[in-house]
Protein backbone atom coordinates (compact mmCIF):
# COMPACT_ATOMS: atom_id res chain seq x y z
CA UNK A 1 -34.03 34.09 -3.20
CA UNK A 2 -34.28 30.64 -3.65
CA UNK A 3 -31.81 30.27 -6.45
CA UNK A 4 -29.31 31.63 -4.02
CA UNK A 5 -29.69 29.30 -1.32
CA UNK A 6 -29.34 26.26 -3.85
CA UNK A 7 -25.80 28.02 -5.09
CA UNK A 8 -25.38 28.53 -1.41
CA UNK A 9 -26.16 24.60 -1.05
CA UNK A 10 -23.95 23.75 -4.07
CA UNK A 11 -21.05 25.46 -2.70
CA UNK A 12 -20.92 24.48 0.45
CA UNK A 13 -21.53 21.14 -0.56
CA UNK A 14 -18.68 21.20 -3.03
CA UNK A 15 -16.50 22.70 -0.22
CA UNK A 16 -16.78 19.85 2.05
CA UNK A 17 -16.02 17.65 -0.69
CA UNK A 18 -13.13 19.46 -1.57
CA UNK A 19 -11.82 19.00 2.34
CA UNK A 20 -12.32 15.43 2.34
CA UNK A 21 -10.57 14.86 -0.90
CA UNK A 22 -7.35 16.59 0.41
CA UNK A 23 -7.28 15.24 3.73
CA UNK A 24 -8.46 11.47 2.56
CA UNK A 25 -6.36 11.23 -0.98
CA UNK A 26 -3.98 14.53 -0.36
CA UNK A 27 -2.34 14.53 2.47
CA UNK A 28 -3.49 12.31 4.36
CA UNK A 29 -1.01 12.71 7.77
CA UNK A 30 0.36 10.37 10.05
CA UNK A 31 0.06 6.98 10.08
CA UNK A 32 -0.24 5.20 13.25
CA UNK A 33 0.76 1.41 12.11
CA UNK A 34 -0.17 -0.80 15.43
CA UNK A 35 3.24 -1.46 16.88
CA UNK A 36 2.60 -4.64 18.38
CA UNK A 37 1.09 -6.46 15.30
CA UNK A 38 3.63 -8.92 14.28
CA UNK A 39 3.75 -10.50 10.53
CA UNK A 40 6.33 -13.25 9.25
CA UNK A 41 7.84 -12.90 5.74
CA UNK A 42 8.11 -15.47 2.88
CA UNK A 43 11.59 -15.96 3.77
CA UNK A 44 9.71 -17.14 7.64
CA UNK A 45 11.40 -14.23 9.21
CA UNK A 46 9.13 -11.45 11.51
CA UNK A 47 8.25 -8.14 10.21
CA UNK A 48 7.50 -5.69 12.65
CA UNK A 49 5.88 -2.05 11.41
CA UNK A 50 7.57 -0.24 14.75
CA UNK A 51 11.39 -0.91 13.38
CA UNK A 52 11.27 1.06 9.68
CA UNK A 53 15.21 1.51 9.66
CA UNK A 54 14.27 5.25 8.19
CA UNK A 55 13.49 3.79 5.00
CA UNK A 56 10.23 5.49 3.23
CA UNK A 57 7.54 2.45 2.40
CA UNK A 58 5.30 1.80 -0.38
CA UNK A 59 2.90 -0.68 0.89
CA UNK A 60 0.81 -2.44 -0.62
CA UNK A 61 -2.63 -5.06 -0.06
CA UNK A 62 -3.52 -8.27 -2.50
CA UNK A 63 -4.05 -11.71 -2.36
CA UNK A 64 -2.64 -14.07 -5.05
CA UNK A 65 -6.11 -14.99 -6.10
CA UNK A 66 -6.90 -11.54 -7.50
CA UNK A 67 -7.83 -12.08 -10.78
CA UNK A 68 -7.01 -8.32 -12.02
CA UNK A 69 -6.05 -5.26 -10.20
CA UNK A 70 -3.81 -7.09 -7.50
CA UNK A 71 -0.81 -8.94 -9.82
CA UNK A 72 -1.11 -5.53 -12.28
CA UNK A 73 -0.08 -3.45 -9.15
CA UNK A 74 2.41 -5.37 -8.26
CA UNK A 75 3.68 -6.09 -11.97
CA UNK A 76 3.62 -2.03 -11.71
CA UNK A 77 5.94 -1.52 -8.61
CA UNK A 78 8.43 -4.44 -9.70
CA UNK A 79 8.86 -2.29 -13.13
CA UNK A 80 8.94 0.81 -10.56
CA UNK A 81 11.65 -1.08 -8.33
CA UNK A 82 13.80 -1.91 -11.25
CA UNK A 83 14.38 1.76 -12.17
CA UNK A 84 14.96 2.50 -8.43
CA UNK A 85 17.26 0.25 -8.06
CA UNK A 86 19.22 2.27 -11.28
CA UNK A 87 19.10 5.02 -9.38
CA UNK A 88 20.69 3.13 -6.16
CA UNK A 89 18.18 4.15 -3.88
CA UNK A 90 15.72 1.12 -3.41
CA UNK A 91 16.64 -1.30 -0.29
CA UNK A 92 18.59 1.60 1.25
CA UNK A 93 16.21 4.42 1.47
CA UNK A 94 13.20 2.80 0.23
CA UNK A 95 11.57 -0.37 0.60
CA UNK A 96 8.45 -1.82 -0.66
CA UNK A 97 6.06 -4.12 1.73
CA UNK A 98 3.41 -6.48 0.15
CA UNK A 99 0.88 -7.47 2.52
CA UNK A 100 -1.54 -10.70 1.58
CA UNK A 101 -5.41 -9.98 2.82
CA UNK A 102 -5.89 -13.70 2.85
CA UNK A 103 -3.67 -15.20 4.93
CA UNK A 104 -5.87 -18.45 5.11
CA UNK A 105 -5.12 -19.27 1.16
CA UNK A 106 -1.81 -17.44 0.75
CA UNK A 107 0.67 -19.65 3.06
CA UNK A 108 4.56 -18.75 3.31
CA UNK A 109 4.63 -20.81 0.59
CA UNK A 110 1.87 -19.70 -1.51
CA UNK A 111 3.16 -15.74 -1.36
CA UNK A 112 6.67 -17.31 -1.74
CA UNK A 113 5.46 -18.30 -5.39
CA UNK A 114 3.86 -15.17 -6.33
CA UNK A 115 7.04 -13.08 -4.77
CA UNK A 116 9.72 -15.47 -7.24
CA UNK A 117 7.49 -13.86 -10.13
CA UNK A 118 8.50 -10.94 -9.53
CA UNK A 119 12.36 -11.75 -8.39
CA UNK A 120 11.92 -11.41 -5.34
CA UNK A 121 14.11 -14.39 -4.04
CA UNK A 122 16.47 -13.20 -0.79
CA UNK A 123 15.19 -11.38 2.46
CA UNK A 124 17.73 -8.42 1.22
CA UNK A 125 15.79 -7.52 -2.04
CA UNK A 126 14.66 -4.52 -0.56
CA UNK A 127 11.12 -6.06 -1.00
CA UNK A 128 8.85 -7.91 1.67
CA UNK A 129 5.78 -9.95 1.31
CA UNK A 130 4.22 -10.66 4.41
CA UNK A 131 1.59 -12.22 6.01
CA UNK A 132 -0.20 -12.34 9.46
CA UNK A 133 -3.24 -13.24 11.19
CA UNK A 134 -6.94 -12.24 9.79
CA UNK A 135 -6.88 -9.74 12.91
CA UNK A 136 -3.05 -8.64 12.69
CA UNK A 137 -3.92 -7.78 8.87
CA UNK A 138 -7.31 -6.22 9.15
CA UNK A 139 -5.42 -4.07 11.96
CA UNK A 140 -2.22 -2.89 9.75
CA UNK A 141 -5.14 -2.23 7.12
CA UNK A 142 -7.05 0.03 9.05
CA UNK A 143 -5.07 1.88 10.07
CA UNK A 144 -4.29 3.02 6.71
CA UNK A 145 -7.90 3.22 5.62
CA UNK A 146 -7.60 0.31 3.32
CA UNK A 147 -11.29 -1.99 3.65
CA UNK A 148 -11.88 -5.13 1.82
CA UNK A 149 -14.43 -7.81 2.73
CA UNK A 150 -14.32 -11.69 1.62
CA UNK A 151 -18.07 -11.99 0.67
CA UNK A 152 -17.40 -15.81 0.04
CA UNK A 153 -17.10 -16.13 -3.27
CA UNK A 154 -13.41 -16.48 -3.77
CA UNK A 155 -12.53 -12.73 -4.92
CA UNK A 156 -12.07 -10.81 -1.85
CA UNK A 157 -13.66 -7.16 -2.36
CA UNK A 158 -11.15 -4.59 -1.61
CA UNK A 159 -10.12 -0.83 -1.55
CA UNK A 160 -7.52 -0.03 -4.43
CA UNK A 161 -5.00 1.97 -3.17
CA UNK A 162 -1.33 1.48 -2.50
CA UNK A 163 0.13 3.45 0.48
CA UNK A 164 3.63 5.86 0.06
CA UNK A 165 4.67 6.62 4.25
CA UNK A 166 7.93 8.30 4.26
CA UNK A 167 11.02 7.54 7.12
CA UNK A 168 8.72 9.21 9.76
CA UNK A 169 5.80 7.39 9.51
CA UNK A 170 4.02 10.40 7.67
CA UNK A 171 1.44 8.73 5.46
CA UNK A 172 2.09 11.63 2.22
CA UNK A 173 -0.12 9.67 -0.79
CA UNK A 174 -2.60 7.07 -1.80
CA UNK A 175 -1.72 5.71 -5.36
CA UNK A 176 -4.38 4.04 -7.38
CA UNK A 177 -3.88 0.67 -7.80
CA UNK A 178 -3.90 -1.97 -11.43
CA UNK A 179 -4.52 0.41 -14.35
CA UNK A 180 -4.46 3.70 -12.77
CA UNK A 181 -0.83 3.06 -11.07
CA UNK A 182 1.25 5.80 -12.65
CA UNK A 183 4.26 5.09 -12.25
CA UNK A 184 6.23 8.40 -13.26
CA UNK A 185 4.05 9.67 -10.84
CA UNK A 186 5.68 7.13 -7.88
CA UNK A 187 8.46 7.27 -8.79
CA UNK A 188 8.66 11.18 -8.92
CA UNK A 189 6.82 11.16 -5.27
CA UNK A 190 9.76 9.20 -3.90
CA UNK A 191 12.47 10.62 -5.17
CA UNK A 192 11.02 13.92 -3.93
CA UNK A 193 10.94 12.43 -0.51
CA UNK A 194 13.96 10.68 -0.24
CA UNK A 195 15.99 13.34 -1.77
């Protein structure tokens, strides 16, 4: 009798897990970005999240200080851009944002640099590095479920996950960033949705 309430256990156990993988890493639903936050881009224009222009997103956290997973993620999504832009579908239907988590070190012209690495030199490159306030960021960041914590050592502590929302807001996948960024996989996610 015992042994079947520990499978019992086990299941059920491995159930709930099961639920809160789908509905955390899945499909993970609508995303309610804060309307009012407002950010300014490198090129010292505002970025709003309430004006999308029905453009799917892939957004995406870091701060140029990151000695590893950050610039590999977005070394990732500038390969992932280039073939996009083969197809003719990135900057009309699909955009990526880049969104510093410390705005105190990475000034307009600090993410400025870090954007010209990746050729990202005019506001209509279809890509947009932005930056706010601590409390405008941490808000855009939660509500996407992205947590990260400057424990004062320089290397901000962070989730690693990049964000795909299509032209209606619907938040449809977490990617892993740095290493684990697949990129076929992206891409095919995007095309899928755009298409």
């Amino acid at each position: 009798m015992k042994k079947i309430y520990i499978v019992f256990a086990s299941l059920l156990v491995l159930g709930i897990s099961i639920g809160i993988f789908y509905l955390q890493v899945i499909r993970p639903g609508n995303a309610e970005l804060p309307a009012d936050v407002v950010m300014e881009t490198i090129f010292e224009e505002e970025y709003t999240f309430s004006n999308n222009d029905n453009k799917a997103r892939l957004i995406e956290f870091m701060y140029t200080n990151c000695p590893d997973v950050c610039p590999l993620t977005t070394l990732e999504m500038a390969k992932l851009r280039n073939t996009l832009v083969d197809e003719g579908v990135f900057g009309d239907n699909v955009e990526f944002i880049t969104i510093t988590i410390d705005p105190s070190y990475d000034t307009q012209e600090v993410l400025s640099d870090y954007a010209s690495r990746f050729e990202v030199t005019s506001p209509d490159d279809g890509w947009t590095f932005i930056r706010g306030s601590e409390a405008d960021t941490k808000k855009i960041a939660d509500a996407l479920g992205f947590m990260y914590r400057d424990p004062g050592t320089g290397n901000i502590i962070h989730s690693t996950f990049t964000y795909f929302i299509d032209e209606n807001n619907n938040l449809t996948e977490k990617f892993t960033m740095g290493k684990g960024f697949d990129r076929d996989k992206v891409y095919r996610r995007i095309m899928s949705t755009i298409n």
